[in-house]
C-alpha atoms as a PDB file:
ATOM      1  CA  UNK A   1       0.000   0.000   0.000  1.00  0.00           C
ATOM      2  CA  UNK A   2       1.110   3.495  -0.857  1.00  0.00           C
ATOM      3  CA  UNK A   3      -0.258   6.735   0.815  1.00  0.00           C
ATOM      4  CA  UNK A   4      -0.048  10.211  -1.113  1.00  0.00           C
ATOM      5  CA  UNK A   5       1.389  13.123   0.878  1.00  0.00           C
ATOM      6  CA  UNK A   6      -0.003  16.135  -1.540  1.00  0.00           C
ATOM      7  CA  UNK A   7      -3.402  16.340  -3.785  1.00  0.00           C
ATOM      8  CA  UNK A   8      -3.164  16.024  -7.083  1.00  0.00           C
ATOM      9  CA  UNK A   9      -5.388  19.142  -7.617  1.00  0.00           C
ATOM     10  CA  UNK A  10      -3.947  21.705  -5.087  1.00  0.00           C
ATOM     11  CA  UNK A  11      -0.948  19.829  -3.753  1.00  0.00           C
ATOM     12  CA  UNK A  12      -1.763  20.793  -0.276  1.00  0.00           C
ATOM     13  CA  UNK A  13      -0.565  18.361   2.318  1.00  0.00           C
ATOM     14  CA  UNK A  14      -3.400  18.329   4.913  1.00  0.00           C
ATOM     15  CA  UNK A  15      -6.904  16.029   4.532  1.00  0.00           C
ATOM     16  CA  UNK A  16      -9.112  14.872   6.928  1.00  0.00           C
ATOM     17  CA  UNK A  17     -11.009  11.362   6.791  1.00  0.00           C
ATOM     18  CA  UNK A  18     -14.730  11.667   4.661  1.00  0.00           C
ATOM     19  CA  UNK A  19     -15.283   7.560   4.524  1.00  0.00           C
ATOM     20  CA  UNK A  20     -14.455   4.238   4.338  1.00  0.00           C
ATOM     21  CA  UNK A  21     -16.081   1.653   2.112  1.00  0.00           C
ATOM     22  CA  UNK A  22     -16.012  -1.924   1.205  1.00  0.00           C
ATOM     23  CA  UNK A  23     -14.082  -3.463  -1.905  1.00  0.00           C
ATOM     24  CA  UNK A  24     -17.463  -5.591  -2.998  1.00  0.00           C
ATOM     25  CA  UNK A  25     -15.644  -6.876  -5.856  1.00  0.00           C
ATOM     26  CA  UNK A  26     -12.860  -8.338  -5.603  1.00  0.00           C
ATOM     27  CA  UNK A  27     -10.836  -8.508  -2.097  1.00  0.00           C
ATOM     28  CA  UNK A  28     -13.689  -7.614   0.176  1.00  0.00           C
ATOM     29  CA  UNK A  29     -10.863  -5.312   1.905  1.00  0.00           C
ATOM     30  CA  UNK A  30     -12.210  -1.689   3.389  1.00  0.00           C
ATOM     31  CA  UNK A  31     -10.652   1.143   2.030  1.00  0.00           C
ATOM     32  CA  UNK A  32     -10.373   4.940   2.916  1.00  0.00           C
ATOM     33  CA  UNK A  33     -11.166   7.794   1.397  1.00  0.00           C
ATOM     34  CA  UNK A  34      -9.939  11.262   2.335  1.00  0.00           C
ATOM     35  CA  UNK A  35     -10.861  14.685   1.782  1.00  0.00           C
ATOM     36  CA  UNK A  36      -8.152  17.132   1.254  1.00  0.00           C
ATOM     37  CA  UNK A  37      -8.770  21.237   2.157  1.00  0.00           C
ATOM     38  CA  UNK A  38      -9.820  21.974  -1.449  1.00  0.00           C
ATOM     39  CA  UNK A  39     -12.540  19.340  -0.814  1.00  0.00           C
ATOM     40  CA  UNK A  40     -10.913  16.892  -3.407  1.00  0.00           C
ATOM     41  CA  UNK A  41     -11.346  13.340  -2.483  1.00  0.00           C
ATOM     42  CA  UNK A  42      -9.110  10.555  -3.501  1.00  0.00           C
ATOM     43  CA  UNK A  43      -8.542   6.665  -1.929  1.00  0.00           C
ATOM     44  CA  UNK A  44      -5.604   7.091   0.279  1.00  0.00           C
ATOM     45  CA  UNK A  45      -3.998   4.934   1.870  1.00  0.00           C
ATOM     46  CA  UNK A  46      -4.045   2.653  -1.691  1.00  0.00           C
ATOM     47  CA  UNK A  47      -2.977   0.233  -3.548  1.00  0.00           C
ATOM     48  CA  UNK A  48       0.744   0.151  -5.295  1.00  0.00           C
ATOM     49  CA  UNK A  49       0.221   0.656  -8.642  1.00  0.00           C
ATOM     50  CA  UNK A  50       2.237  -2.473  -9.728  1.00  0.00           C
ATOM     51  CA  UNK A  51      -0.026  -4.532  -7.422  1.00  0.00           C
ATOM     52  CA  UNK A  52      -3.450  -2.938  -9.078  1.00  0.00           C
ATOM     53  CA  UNK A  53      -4.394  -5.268 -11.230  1.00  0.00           C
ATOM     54  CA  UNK A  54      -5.054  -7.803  -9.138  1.00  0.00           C
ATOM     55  CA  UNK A  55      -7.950  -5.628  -7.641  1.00  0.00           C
ATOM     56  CA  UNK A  56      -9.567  -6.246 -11.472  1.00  0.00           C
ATOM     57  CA  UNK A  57      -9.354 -10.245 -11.383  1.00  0.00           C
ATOM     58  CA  UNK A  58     -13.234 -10.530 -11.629  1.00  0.00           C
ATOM     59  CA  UNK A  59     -15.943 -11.672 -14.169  1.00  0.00           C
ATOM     60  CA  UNK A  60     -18.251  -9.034 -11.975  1.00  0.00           C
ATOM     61  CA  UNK A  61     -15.171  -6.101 -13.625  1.00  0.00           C
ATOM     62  CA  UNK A  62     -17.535  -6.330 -17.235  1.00  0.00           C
ATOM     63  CA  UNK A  63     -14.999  -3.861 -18.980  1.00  0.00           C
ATOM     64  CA  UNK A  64     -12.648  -6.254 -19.315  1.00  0.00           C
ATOM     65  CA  UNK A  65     -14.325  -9.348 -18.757  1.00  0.00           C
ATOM     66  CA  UNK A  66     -16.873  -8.349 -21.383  1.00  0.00           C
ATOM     67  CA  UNK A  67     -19.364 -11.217 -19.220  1.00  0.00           C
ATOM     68  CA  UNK A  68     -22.976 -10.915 -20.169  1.00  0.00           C
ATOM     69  CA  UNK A  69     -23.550 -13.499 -16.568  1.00  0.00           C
ATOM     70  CA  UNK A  70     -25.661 -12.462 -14.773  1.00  0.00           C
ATOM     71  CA  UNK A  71     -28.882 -10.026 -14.784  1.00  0.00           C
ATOM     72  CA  UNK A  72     -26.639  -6.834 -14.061  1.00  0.00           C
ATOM     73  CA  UNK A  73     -23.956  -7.842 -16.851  1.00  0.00           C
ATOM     74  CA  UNK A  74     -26.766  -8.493 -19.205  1.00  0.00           C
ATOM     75  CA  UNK A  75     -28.468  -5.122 -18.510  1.00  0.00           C
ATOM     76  CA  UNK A  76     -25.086  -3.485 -19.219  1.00  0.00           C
ATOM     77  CA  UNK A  77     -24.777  -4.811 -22.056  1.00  0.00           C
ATOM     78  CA  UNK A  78     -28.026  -4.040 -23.212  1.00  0.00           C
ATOM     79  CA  UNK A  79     -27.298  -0.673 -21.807  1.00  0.00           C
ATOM     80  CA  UNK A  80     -24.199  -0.463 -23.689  1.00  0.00           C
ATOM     81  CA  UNK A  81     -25.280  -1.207 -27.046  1.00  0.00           C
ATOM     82  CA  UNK A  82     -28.166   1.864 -26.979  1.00  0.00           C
ATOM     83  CA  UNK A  83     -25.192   4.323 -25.678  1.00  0.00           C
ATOM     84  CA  UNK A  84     -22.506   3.377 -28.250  1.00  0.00           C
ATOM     85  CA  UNK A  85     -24.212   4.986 -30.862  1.00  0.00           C
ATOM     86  CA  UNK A  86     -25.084   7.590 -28.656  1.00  0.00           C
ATOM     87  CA  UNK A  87     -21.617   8.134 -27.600  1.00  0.00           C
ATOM     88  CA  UNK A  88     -20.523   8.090 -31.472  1.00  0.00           C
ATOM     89  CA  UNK A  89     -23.118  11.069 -32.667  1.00  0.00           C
ATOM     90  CA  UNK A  90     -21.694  13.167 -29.571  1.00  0.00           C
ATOM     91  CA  UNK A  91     -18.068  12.694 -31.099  1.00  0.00           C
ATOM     92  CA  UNK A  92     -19.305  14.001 -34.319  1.00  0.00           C
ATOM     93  CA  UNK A  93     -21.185  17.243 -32.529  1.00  0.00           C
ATOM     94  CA  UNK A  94     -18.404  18.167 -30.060  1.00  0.00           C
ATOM     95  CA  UNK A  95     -15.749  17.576 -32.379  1.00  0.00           C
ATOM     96  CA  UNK A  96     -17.545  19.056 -35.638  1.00  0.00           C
ATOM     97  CA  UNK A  97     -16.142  16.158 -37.572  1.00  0.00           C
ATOM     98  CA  UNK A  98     -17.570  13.223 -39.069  1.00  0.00           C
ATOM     99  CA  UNK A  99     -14.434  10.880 -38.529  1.00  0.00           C
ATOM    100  CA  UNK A 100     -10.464  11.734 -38.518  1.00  0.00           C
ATOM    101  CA  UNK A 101      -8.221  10.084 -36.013  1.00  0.00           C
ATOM    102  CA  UNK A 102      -9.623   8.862 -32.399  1.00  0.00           C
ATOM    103  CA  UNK A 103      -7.705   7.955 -29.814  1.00  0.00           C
ATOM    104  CA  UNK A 104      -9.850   5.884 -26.944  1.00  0.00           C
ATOM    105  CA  UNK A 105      -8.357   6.151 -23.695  1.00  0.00           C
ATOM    106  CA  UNK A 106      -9.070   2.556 -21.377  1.00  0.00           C
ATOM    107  CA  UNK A 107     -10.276   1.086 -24.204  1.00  0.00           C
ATOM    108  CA  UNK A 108     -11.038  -1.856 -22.404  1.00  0.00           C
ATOM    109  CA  UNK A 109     -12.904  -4.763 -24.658  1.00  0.00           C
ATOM    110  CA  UNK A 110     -13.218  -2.271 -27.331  1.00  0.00           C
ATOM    111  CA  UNK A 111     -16.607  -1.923 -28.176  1.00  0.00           C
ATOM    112  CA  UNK A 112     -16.600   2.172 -28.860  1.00  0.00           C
ATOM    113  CA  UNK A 113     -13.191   1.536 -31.017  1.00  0.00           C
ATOM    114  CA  UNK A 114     -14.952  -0.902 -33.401  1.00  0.00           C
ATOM    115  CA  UNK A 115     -18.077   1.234 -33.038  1.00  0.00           C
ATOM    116  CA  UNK A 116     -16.221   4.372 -34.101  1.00  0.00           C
ATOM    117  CA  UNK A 117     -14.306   2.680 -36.968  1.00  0.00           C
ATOM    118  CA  UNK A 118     -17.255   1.403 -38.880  1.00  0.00           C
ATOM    119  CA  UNK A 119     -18.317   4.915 -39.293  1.00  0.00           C
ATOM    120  CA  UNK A 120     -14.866   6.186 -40.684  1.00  0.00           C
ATOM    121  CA  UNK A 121     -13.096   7.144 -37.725  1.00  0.00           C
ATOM    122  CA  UNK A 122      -9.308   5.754 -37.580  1.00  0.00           C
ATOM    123  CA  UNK A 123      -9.301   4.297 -33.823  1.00  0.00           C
ATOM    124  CA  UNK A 124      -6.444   3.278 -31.742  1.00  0.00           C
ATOM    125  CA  UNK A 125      -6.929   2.225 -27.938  1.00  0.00           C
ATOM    126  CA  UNK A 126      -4.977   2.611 -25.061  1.00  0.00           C
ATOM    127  CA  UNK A 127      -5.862   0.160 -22.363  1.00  0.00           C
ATOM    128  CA  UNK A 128      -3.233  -1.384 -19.136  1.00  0.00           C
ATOM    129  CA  UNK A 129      -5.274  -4.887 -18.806  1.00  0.00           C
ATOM    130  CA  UNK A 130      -3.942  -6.707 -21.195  1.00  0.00           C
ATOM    131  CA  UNK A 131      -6.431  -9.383 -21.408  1.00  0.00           C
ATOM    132  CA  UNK A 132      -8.545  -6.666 -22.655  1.00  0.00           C
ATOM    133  CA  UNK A 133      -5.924  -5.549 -24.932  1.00  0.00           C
ATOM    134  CA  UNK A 134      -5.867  -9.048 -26.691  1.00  0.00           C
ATOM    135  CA  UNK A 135      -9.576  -9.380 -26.619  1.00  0.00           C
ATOM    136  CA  UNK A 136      -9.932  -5.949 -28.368  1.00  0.00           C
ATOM    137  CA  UNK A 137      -7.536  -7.166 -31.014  1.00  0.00           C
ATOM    138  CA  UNK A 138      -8.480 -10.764 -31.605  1.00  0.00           C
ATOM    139  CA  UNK A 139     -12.485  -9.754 -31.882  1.00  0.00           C
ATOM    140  CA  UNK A 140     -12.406  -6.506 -33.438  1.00  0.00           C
ATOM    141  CA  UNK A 141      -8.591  -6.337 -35.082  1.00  0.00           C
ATOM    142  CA  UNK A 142      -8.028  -2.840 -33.531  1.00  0.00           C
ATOM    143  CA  UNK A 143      -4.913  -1.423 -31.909  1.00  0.00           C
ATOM    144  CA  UNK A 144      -4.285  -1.256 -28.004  1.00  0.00           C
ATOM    145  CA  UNK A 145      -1.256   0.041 -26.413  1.00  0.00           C
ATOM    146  CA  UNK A 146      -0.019  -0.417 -22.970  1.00  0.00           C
ATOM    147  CA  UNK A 147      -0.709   3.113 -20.602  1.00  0.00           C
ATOM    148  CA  UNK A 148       3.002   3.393 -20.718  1.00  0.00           C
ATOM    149  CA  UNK A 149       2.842   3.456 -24.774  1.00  0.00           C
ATOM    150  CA  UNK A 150       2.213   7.320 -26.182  1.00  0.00           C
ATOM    151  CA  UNK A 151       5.037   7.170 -28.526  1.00  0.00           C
ATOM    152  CA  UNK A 152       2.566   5.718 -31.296  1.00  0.00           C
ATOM    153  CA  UNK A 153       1.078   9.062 -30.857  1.00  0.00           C
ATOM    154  CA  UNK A 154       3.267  11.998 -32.301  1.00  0.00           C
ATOM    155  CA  UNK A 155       2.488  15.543 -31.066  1.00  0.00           C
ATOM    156  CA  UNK A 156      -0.685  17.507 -32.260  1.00  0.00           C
ATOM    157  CA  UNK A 157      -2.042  14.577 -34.429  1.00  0.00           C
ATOM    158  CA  UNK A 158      -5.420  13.258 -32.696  1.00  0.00           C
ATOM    159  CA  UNK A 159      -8.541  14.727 -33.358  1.00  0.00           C
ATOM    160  CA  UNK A 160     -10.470  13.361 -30.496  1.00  0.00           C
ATOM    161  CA  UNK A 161      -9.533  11.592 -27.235  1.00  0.00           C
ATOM    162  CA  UNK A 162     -11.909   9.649 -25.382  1.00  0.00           C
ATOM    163  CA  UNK A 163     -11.461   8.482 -21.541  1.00  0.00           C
ATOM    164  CA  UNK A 164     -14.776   6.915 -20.526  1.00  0.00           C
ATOM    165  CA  UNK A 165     -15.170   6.077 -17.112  1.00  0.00           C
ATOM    166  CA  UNK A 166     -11.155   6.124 -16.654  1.00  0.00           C
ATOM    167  CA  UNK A 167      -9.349   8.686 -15.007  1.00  0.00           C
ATOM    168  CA  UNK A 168     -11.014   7.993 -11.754  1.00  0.00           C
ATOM    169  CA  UNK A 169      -8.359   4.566 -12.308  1.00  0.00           C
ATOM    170  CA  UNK A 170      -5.497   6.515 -13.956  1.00  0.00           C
ATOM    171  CA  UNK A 171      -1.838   6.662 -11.214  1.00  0.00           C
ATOM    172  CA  UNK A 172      -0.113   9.495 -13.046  1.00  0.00           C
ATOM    173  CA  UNK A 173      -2.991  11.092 -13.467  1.00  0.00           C
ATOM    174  CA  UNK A 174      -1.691  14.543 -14.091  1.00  0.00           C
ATOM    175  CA  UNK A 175       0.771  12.941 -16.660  1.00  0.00           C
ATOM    176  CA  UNK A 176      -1.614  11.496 -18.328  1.00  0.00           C
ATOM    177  CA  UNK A 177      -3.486  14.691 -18.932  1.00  0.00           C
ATOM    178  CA  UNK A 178      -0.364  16.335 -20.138  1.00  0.00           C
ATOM    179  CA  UNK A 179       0.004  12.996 -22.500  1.00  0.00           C
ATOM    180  CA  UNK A 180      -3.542  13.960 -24.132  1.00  0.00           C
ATOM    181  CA  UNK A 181      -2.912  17.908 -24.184  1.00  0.00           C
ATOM    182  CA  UNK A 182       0.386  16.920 -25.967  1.00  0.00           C
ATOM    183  CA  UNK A 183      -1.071  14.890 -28.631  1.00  0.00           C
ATOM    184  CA  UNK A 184      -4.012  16.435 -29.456  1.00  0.00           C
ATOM    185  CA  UNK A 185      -4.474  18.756 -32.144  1.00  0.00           C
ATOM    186  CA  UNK A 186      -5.464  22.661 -31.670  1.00  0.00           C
ATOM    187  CA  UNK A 187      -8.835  22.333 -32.302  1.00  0.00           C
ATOM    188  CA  UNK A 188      -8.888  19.350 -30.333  1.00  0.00           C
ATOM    189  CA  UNK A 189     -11.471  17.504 -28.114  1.00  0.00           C
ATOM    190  CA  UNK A 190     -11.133  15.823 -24.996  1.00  0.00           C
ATOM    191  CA  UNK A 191     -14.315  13.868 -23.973  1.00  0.00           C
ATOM    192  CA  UNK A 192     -13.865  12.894 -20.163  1.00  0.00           C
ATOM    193  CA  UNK A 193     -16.725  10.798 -18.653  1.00  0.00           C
ATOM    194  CA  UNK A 194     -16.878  10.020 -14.621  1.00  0.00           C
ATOM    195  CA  UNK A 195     -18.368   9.758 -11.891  1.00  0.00           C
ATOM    196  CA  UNK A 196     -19.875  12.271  -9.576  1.00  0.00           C
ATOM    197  CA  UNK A 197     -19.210  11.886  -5.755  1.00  0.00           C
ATOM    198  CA  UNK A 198     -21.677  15.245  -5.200  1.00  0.00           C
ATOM    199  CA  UNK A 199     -24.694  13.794  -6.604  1.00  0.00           C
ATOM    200  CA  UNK A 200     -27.755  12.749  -4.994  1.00  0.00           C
ATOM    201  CA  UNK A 201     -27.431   9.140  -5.651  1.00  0.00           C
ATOM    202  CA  UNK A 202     -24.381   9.108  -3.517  1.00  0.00           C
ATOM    203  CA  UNK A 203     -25.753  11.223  -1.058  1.00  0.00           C
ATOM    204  CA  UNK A 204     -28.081   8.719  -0.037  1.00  0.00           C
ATOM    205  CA  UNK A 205     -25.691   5.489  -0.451  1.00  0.00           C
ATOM    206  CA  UNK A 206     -23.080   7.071   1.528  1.00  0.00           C
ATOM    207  CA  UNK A 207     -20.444   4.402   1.510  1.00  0.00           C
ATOM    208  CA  UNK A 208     -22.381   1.587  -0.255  1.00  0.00           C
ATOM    209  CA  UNK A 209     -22.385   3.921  -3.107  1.00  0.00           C
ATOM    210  CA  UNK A 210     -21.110   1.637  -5.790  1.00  0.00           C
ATOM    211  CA  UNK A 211     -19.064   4.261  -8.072  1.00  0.00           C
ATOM    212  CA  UNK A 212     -16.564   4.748  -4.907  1.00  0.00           C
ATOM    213  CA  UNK A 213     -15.510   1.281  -6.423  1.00  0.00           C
ATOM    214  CA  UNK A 214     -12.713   1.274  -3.977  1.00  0.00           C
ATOM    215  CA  UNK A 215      -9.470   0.922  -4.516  1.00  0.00           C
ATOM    216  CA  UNK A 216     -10.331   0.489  -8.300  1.00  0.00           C
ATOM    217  CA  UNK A 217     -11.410   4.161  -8.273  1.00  0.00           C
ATOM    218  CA  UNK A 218      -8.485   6.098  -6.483  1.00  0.00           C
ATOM    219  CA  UNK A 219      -9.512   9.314  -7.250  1.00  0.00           C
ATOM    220  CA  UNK A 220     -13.497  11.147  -6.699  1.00  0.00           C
ATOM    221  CA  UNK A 221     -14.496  13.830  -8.322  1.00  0.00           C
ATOM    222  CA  UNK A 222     -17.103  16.063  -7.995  1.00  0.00           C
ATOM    223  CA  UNK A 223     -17.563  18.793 -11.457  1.00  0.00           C
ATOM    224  CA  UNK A 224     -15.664  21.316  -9.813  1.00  0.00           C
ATOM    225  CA  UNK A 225     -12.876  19.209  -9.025  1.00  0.00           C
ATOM    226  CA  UNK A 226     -12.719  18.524 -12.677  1.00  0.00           C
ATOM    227  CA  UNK A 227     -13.119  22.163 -13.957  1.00  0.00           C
ATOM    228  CA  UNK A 228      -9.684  22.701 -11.280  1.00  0.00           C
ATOM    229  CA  UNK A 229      -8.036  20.467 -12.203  1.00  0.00           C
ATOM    230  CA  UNK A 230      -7.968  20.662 -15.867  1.00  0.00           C
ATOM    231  CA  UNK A 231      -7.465  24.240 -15.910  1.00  0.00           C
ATOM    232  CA  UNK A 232      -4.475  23.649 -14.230  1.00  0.00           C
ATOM    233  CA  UNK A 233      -3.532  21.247 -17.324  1.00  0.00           C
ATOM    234  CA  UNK A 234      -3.956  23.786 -19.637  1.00  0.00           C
ATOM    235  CA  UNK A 235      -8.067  23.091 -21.251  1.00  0.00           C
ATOM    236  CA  UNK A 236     -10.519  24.776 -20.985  1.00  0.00           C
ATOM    237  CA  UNK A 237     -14.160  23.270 -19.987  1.00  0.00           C
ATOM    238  CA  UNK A 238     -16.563  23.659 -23.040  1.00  0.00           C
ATOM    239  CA  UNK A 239     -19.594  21.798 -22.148  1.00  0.00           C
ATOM    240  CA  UNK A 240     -21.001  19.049 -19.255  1.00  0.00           C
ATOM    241  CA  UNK A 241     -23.440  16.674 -20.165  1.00  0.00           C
ATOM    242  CA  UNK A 242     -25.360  14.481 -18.230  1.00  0.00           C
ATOM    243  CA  UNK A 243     -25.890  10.716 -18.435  1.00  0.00           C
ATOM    244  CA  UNK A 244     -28.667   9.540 -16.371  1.00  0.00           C
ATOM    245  CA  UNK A 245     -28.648   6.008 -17.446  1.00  0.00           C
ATOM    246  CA  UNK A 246     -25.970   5.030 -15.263  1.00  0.00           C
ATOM    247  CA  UNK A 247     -27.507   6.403 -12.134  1.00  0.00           C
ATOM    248  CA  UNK A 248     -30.233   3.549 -12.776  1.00  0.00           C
ATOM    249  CA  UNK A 249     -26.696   1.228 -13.084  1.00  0.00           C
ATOM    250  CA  UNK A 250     -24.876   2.282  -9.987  1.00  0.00           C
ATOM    251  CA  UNK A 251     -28.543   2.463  -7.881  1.00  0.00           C
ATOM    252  CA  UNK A 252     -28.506  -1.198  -8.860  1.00  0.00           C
ATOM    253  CA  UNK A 253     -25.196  -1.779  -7.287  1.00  0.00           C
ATOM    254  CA  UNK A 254     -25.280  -0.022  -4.824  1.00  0.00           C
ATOM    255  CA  UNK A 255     -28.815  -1.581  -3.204  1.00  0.00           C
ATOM    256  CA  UNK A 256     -27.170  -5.175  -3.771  1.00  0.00           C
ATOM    257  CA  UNK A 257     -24.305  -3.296  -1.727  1.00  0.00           C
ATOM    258  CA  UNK A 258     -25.944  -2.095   0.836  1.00  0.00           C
ATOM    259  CA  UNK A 259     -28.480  -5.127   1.220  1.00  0.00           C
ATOM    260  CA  UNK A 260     -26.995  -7.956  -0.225  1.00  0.00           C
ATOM    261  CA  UNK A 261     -29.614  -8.549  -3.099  1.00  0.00           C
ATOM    262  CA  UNK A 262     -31.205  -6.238  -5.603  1.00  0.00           C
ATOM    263  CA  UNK A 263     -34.380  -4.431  -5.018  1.00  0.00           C
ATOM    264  CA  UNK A 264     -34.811  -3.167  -8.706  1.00  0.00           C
ATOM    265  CA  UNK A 265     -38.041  -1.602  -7.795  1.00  0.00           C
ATOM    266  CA  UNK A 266     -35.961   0.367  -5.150  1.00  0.00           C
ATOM    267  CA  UNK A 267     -33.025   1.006  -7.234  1.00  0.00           C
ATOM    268  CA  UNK A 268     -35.410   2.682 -10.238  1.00  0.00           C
ATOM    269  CA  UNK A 269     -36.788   4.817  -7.743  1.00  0.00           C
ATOM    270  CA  UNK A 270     -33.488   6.435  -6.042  1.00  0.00           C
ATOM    271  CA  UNK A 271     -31.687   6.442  -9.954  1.00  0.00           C
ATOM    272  CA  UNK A 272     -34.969   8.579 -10.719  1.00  0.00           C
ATOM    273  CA  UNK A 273     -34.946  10.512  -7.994  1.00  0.00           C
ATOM    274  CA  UNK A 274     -31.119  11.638  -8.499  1.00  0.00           C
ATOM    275  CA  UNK A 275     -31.584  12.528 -11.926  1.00  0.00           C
ATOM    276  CA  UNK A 276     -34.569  14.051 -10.994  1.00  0.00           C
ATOM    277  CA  UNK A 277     -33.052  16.335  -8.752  1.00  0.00           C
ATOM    278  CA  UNK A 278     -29.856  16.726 -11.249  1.00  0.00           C
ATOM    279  CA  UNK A 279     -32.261  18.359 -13.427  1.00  0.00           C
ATOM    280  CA  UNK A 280     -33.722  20.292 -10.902  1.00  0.00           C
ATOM    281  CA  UNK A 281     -30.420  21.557  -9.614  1.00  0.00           C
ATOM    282  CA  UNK A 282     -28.126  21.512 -12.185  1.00  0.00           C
ATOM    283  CA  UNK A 283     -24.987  19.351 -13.432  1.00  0.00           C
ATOM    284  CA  UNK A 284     -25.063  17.185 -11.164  1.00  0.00           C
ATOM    285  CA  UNK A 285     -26.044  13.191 -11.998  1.00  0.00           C
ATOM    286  CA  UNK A 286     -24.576  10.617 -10.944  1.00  0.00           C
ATOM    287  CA  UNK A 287     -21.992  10.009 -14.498  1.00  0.00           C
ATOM    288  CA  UNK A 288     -21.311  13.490 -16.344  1.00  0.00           C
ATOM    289  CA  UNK A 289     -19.672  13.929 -19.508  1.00  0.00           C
ATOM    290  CA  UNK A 290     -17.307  17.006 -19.511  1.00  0.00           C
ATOM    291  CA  UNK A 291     -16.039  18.544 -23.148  1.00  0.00           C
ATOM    292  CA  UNK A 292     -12.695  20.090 -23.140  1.00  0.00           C
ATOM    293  CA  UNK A 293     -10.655  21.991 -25.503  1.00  0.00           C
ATOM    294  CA  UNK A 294      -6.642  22.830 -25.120  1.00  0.00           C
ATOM    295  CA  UNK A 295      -6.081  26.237 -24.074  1.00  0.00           C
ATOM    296  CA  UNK A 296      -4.787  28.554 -26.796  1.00  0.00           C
END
């Protein structure tokens, strides 16, 4: 285990304790999270990041498993096939292009890669499991590099970068943000996806909230976290956008967390209710999609 000294957003040096929760995945270990001064939240003490991936080692992890066992892997898959297009038409709004070169940040299986491709986009993945990597390439014949590869990538080439659901697992995660900045072009777009520790849904779940998804998730961020921290990187925050299918996902979770089976009935009604109040309130569902453009 490894325990940070400074945040990653402010580098200040002093946090207090906000919760401890349950790895329900893998290890069944508890793990702490800690809020620092500039109310940024991150998993601390954690895992080293050499020993990680053993913290992934389960059919239950679906993004690089790709199981369909299971009701909850089925509805994600069924889930996933409705957003992929989705996902696709926002890449052609935000970006204002209808293909040029994507780069998909934890690709994972690779289901957005081959979903991008077949509508003229030239995809290449970056992924650290590489049992995903191979399953990516076998299945779909796309490209996956190691997170330690960028040198594929040469400087102000990519049109788009995509990280969905990622950086919330990403070590060097300032590094890696320089990593995109570098290798995107000018006009740019960097499509960031995660989730969002201030919304209602994990209000209520507190530390059965499943998107802590401790230690997998090391860092927890809430929109202005993100809006910080990437100014500090050098983009600038276009656009958030909301997507209020997964609080229906992670209310699922989190009530076979927090009571050891799944009341779906339950679950429908708390994923409403956080949207619900997301709309009411303002950017603030449970997964949000944040557009960002390098700085001039």
């Amino acid at each position: 285990m490894e325990t940070l000294t400074n945040c990653p957003i402010c580098n200040a040096t002093s946090f207090t304790p906000f919760i401890e929760c349950t790895d329900y995945t893998v290890s069944k270990d508890k793990f702490k999270i800690v809020q620092c001064t500039c109310g940024f939240r991150f998993t601390n003490p954690r895992p080293e990041e050499a020993e990680a991936g053993k913290y992934y080692k389960s059919e239950d992890y679906i993004s690089h498993s790709n199981s369909k066992k299971g009701v909850l892997n089925s509805l994600y898959q069924f889930a996933r096939k409705f957003t992929l297009k989705r996902k696709l038409k926002l890449i052609n709004k935000v970006s204002g292009k209808q293909k040029g070169n994507l780069v998909d940040l934890g690709c994972g299986t690779g289901e957005f890669m081959e979903t991008c491709k077949w509508k003229g986009w030239m995809v290449q993945g970056i992924e650290p499991s590489p049992e995903a990597r191979a399953f990516a390439e076998k299945e779909y014949g796309l490209t996956a590099y190691d997170m330690n590869r960028w040198d594929p990538f040469s400087d102000a080439s990519i049109d788009v970068v995509t990280a969905w659901h990622v950086l919330e697992h990403v070590y060097q995660l300032e590094e890696t943000a320089k990593k995109v900045k570098r290798i995107l072009r000018a006009d740019g777009t960097f499509v960031v996806a995660l989730p969002n520790c201030s919304s209602a849904d994990a209000d209520f779940y507190k530390q059965h909230w499943a998107a802590y998804d401790v230690p997998r998730h090391i860092w927890h961020f809430t929109p202005a976290d993100v809006k910080s921290f990437f100014e500090k990187q050098g983009f600038i925050l276009k656009e958030v956008l909301p997507m209020p299918l997964d609080a229906y996902y992670i209310c699922m979770l989190s009530e076979k967390y927090k009571a050891g089976s799944i009341n779906y009935g339950r679950a429908a009604i708390h994923g409403w209710a956080s949207n619900s109040q997301a709309a009411k309130t303002g950017k603030t569902f449970s997964s949000q999609i944040y557009i960002l453009k390098p700085a001039k």
